[in-house]
Protein backbone atom coordinates (compact mmCIF):
# COMPACT_ATOMS: atom_id res chain seq x y z
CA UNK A 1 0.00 0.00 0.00
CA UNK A 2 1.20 3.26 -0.69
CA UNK A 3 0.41 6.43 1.58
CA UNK A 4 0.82 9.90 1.12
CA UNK A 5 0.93 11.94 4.70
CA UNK A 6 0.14 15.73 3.89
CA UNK A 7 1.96 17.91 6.60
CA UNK A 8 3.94 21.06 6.77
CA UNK A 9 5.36 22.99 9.44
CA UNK A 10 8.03 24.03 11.96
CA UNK A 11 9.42 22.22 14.87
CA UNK A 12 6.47 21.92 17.25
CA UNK A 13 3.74 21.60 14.36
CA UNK A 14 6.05 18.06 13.57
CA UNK A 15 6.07 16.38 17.09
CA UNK A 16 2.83 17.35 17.83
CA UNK A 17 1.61 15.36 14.80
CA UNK A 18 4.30 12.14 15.80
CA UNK A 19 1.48 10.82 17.93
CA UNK A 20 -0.64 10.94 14.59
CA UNK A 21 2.46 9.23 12.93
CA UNK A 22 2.77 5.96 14.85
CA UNK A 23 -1.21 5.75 14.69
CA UNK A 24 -0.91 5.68 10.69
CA UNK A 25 1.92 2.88 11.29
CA UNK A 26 0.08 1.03 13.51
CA UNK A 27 -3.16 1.20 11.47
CA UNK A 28 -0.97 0.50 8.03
CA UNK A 29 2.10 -1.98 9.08
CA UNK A 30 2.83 -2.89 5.39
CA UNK A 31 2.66 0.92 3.37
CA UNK A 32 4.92 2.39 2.10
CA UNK A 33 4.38 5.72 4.09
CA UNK A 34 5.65 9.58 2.29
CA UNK A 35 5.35 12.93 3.94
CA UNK A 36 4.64 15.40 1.35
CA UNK A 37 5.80 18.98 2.62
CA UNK A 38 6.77 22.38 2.01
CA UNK A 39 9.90 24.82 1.81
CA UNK A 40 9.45 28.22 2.35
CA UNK A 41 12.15 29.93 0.61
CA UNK A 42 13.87 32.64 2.88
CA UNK A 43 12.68 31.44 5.93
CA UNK A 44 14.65 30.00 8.18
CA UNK A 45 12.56 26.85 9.86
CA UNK A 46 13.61 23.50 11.11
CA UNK A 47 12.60 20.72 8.47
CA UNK A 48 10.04 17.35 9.72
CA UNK A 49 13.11 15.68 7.47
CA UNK A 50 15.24 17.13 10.62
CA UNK A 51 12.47 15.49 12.88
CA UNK A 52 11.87 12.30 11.79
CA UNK A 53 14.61 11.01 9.92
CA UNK A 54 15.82 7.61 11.93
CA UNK A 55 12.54 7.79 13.62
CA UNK A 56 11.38 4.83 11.54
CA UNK A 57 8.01 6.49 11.17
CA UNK A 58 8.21 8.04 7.42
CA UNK A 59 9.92 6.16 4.25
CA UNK A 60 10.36 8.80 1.77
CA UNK A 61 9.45 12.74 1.20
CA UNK A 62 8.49 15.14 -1.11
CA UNK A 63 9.28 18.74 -1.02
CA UNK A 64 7.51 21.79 -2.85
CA UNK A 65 8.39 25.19 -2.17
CA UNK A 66 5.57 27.25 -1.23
CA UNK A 67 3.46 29.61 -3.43
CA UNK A 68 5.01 28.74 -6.47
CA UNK A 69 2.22 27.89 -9.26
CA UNK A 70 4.79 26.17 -11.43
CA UNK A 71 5.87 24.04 -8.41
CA UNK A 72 2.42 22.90 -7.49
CA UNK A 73 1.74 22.04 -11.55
CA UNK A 74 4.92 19.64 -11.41
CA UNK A 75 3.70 18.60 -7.74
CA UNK A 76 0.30 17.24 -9.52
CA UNK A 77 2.33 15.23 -12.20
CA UNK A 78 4.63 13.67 -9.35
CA UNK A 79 1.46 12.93 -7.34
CA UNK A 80 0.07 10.90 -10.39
CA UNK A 81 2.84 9.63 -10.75
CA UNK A 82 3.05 8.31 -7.50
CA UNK A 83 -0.24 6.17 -7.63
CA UNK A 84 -0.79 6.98 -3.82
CA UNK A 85 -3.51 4.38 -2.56
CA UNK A 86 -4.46 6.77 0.47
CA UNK A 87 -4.03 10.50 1.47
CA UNK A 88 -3.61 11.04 5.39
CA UNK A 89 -4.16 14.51 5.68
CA UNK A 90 -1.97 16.43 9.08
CA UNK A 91 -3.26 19.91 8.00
CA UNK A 92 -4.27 22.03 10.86
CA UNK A 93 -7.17 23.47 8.64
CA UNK A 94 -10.97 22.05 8.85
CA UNK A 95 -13.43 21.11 6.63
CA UNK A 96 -15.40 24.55 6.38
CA UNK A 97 -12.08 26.14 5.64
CA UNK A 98 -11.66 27.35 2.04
CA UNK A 99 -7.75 25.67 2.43
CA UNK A 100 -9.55 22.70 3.00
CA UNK A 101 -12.09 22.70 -0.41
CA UNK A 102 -8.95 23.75 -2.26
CA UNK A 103 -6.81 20.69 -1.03
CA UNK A 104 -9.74 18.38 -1.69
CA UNK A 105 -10.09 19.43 -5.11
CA UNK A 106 -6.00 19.23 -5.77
CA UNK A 107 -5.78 15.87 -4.17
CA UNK A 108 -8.33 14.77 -6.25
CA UNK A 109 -6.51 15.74 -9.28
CA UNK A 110 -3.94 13.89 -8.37
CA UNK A 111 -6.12 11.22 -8.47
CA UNK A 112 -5.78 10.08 -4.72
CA UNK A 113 -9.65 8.91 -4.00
CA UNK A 114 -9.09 7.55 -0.22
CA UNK A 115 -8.65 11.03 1.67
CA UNK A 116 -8.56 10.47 5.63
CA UNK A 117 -8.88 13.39 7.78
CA UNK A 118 -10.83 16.19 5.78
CA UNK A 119 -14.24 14.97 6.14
CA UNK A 120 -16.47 16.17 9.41
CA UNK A 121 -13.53 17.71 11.14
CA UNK A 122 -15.09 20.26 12.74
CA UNK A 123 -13.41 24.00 13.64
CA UNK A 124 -12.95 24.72 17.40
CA UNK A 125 -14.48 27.70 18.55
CA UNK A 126 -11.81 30.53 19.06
CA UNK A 127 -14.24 33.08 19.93
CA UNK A 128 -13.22 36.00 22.77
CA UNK A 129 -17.15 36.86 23.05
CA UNK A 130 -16.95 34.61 26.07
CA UNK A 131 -14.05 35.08 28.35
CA UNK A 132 -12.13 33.48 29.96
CA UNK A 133 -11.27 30.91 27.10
CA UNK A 134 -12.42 27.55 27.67
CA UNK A 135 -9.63 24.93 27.14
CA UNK A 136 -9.08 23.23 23.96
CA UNK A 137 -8.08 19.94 23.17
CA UNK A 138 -4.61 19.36 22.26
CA UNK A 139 -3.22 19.38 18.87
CA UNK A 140 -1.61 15.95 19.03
CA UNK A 141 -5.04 14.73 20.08
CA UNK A 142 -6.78 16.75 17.80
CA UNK A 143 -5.12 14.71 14.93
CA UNK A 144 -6.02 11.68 16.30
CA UNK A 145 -9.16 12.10 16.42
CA UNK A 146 -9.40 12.91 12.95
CA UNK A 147 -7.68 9.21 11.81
CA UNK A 148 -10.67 8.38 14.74
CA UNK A 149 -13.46 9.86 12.97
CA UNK A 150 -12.26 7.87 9.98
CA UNK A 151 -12.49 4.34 11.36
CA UNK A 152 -8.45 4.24 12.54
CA UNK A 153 -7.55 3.15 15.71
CA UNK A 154 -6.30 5.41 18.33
CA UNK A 155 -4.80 5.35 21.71
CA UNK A 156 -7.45 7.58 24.21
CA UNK A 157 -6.55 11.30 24.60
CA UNK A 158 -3.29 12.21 25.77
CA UNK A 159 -1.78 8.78 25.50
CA UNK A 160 -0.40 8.80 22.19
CA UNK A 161 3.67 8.12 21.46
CA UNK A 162 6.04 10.89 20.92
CA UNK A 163 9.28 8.56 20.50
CA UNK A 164 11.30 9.55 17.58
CA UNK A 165 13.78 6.41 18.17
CA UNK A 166 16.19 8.60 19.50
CA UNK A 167 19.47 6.22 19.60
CA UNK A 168 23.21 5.39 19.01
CA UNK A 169 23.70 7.54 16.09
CA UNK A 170 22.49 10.24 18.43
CA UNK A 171 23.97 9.64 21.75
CA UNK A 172 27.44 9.09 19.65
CA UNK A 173 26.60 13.02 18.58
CA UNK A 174 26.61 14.44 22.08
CA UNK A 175 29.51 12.06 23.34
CA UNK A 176 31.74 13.77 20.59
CA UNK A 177 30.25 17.54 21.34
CA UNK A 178 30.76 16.95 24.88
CA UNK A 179 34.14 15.48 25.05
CA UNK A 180 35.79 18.97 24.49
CA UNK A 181 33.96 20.11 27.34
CA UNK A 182 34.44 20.66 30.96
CA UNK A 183 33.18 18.09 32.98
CA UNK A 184 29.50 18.43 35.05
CA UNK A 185 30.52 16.50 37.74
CA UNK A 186 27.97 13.79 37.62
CA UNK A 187 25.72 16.87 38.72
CA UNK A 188 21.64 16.52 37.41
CA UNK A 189 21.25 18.46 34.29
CA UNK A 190 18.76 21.74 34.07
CA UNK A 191 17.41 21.99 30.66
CA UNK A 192 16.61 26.15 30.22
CA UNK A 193 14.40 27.50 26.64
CA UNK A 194 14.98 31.02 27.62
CA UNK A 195 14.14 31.69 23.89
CA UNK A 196 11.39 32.03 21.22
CA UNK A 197 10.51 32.89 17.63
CA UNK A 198 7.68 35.21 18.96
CA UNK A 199 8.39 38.60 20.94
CA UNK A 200 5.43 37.87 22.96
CA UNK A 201 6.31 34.65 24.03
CA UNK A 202 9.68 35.32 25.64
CA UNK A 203 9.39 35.50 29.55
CA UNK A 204 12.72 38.00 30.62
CA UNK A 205 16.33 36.64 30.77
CA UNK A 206 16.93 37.97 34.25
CA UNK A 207 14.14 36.06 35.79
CA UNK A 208 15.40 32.66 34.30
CA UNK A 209 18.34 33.86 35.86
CA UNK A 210 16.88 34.33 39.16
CA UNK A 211 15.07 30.75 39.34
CA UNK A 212 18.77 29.10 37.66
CA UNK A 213 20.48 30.53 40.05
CA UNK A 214 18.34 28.94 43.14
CA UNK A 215 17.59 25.34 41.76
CA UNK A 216 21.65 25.31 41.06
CA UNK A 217 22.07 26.40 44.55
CA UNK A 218 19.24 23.91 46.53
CA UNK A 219 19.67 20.85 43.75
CA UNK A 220 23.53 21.40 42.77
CA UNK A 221 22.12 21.07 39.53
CA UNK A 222 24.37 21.54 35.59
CA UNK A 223 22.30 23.94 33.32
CA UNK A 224 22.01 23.44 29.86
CA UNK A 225 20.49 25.93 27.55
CA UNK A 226 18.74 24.79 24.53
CA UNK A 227 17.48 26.35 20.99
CA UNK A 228 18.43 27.55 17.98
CA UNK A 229 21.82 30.21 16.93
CA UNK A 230 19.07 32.72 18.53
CA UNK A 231 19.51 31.58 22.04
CA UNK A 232 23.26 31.53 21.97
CA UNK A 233 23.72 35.23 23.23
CA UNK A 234 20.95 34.64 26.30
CA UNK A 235 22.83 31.43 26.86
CA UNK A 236 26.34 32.12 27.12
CA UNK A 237 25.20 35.53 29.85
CA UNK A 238 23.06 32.96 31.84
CA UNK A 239 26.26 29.92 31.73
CA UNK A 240 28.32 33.32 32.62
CA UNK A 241 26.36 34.33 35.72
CA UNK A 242 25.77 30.86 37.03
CA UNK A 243 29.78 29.59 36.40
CA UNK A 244 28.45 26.31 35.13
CA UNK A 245 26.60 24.98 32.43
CA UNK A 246 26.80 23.36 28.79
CA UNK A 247 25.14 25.87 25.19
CA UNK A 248 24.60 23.17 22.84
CA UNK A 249 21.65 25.68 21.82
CA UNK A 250 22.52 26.51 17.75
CA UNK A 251 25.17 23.51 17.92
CA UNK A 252 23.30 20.77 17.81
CA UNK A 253 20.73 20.01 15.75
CA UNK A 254 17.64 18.56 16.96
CA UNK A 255 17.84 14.85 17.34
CA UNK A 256 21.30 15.18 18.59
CA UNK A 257 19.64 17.80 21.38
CA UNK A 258 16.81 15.42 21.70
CA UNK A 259 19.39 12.98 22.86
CA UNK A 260 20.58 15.53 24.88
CA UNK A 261 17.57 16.30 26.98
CA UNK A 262 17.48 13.13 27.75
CA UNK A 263 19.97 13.12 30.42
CA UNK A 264 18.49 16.04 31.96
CA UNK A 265 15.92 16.00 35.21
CA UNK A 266 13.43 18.84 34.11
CA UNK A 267 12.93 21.53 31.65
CA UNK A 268 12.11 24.79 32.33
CA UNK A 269 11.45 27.01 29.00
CA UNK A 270 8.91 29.38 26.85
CA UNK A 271 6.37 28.02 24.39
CA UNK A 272 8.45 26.84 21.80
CA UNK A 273 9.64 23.68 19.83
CA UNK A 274 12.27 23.39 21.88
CA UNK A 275 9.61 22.80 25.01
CA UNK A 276 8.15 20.11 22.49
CA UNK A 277 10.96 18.55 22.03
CA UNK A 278 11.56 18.19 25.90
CA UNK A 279 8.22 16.39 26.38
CA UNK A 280 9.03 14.37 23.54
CA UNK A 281 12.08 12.95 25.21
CA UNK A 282 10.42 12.11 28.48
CA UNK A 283 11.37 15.47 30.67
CA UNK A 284 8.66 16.83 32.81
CA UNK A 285 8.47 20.71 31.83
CA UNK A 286 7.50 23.63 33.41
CA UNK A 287 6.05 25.78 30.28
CA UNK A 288 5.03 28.97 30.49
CA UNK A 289 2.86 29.95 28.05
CA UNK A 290 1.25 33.95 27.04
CA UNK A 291 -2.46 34.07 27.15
CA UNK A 292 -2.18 35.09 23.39
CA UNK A 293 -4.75 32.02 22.09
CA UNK A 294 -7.13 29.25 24.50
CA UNK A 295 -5.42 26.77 26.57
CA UNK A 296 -4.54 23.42 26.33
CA UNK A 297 -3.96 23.79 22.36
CA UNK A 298 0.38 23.76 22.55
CA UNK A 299 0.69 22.37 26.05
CA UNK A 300 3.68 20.25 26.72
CA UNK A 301 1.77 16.45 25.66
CA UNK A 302 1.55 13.57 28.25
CA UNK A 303 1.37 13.83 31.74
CA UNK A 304 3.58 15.16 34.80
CA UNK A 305 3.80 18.45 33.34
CA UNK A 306 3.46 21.84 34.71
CA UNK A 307 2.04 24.79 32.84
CA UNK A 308 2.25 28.44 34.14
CA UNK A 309 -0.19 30.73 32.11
CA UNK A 310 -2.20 33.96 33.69
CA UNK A 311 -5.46 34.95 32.49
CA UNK A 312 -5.96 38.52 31.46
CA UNK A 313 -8.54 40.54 29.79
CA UNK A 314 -7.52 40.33 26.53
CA UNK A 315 -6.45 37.12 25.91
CA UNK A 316 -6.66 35.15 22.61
CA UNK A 317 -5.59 38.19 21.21
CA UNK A 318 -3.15 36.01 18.98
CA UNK A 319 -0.45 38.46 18.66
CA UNK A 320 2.73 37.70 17.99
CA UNK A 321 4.35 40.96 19.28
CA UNK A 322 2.20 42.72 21.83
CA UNK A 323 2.79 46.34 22.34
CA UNK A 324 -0.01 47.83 23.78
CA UNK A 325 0.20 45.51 26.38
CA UNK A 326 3.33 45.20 26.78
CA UNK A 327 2.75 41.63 27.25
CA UNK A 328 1.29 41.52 30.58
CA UNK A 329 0.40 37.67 30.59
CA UNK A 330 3.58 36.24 30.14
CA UNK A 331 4.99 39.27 32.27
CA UNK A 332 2.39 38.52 35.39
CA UNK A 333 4.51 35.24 35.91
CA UNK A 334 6.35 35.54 38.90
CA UNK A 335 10.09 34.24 39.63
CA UNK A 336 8.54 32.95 42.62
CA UNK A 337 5.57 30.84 40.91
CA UNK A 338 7.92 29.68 38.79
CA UNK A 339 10.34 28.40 40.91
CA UNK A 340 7.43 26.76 43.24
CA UNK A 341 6.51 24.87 39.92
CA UNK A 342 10.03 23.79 39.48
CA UNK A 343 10.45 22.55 42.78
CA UNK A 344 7.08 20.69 42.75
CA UNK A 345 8.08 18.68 40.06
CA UNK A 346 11.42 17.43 41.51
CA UNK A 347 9.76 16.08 44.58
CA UNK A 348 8.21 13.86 42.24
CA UNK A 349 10.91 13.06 40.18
């Protein structure tokens, strides 16, 4: 059988959707599975070929850059080409969206007749007539239960796999970055995501600072600062201040971090990928998240998490960069709640 996965994306948008992944394997042992997804020329994102290559869970992509009619006229020929049996559609877009009528009829053209996942997927309300937001399910699950709705198995809510097979190739990777290194001393690890594509999202420097600087002092703990080249600036001040600490943020790319994170006893970061990729490799988190959209939607998945986000008037506002507020949600979240969180956590640990 041969099985066409439609997804695009950055880093979070592709392990929120792994859960998805290992449903389609399960449900389809024997196929022959491709991701088909996009390239945005001059922007710099992380790739799902970044993701999920050694993960065992996709066979073969293909790549079209984004907006390009040309592209998408040669796309239809390859898809034809392809004689896809099934389309397994990962779109975060619903069936009364107009980018969901316009997929149907391409996919169609491409003459792929099985299409799971665009039929009677309804929209989630987003509305800020009623406030405070009511939760919403999570993405992760919110894929699911599209392959649900058409006659896949699933595991329940909140219980599906976010293993990448993470292994030897990858733990080799950090043994070599690490052997130039000083040593931690057998100390715990910290994993810090002071960092963020959004303005709004970043909570300040010198409050990760503050909360660093106590867990090193009560836990003896080794911080390690993950991310992308953006984060290296934040991370070598906050490695400077605390006299310890590893940067392999914008060194290592993200399987070798995933391996990484893996060693370390809790995460502490912003809403990011890199927060994603935490939960993915079995750290409990302590997010904190703006109020910008409803809650529950981006949480870290799977239990034994802790999630620090403050309601305000005008949340769901969806901004990216808030400047008439000056972003007082993710601003209203205090050292001292955070640490609490923090220290919560490792009593369970």
């Amino acid at each position: 059988m041969n099985v066409l996965v439609y997804h695009i994306g950055s880093l979070g948008d592709t392990l929120v959707a792994v859960p998805a992944l290992w449903a389609i394997r399960d449900n389809f042992p024997d196929a022959h599975v491709t991701m088909l997804t996009d390239e945005q020329p001059g922007r710099v994102r992380v790739q799902v070929q970044d993701v999920l290559d050694g993960s065992g869970l996709i066979d073969d992509y293909m790549v079209y850059p984004a907006g390009k009619s040309l592209a998408m006229a040669r796309l239809l020929l390859q898809l034809r080409a392809g004689k896809f049996d099934c389309l397994i559609y990962l779109i975060r877009a619903y069936a009364t969206d107009r980018r969901c009528w316009r997929d149907t009829l391409f996919f169609k053209l491409a003459g792929i007749k099985r299409r799971i996942g665009m039929q009677k997927v309804g929209k989630p309300s987003t509305t800020r007539a009623s406030l405070p937001l009511a939760p919403l399910p999570h993405m992760a699950d919110t894929l699911l239960a599209r392959l649900q709705t058409a006659g896949l198995k699933t595991p329940p809510a909140g219980q599906g796999r976010m293993n990448v097979g993470i292994g030897k190739r990858e733990q080799d990777a950090v043994a070599r970055w690490r052997s130039g290194l000083p040593d931690d001393g057998g100390r715990p690890w910290l994993a810090l995501g002071p960092g963020a594509k959004m303005p709004c999202k970043i909570w300040p420097a010198e409050r990760y600072l503050a909360v660093a600087e106590r867990l090193v002092a009560e836990y003896d703990f080794w911080p390690v600062i993950f991310g992308g080249p953006g984060e290296r600036e934040v991370g070598e001040a906050l490695i400077r201040k605390l006299g310890r600490g590893y940067l392999p943020a914008g060194v290592l790319g993200v399987r070798d971090s995933m391996a990484a994170m893996e060693r370390c006893a809790l995460f502490l970061g912003n809403d990011t990928g890199t927060m994603h990729m935490a939960a993915a490799s079995g750290v409990r988190c302590v997010a904190l998240f703006t109020s910008r959209q409803a809650p529950g939607v981006w949480y870290p998945y799977g239990d034994g998490h802790a999630v620090l986000r403050i309601r305000v008037h005008c949340e769901g506002c969806m901004l990216e960069d808030c400047v008439k507020e000056q972003m007082k949600c993710i601003q209203a979240i205090s050292v001292e709640q955070v640490l609490q969180a923090c220290q919560s956590l490792i009593k369970t640990c």
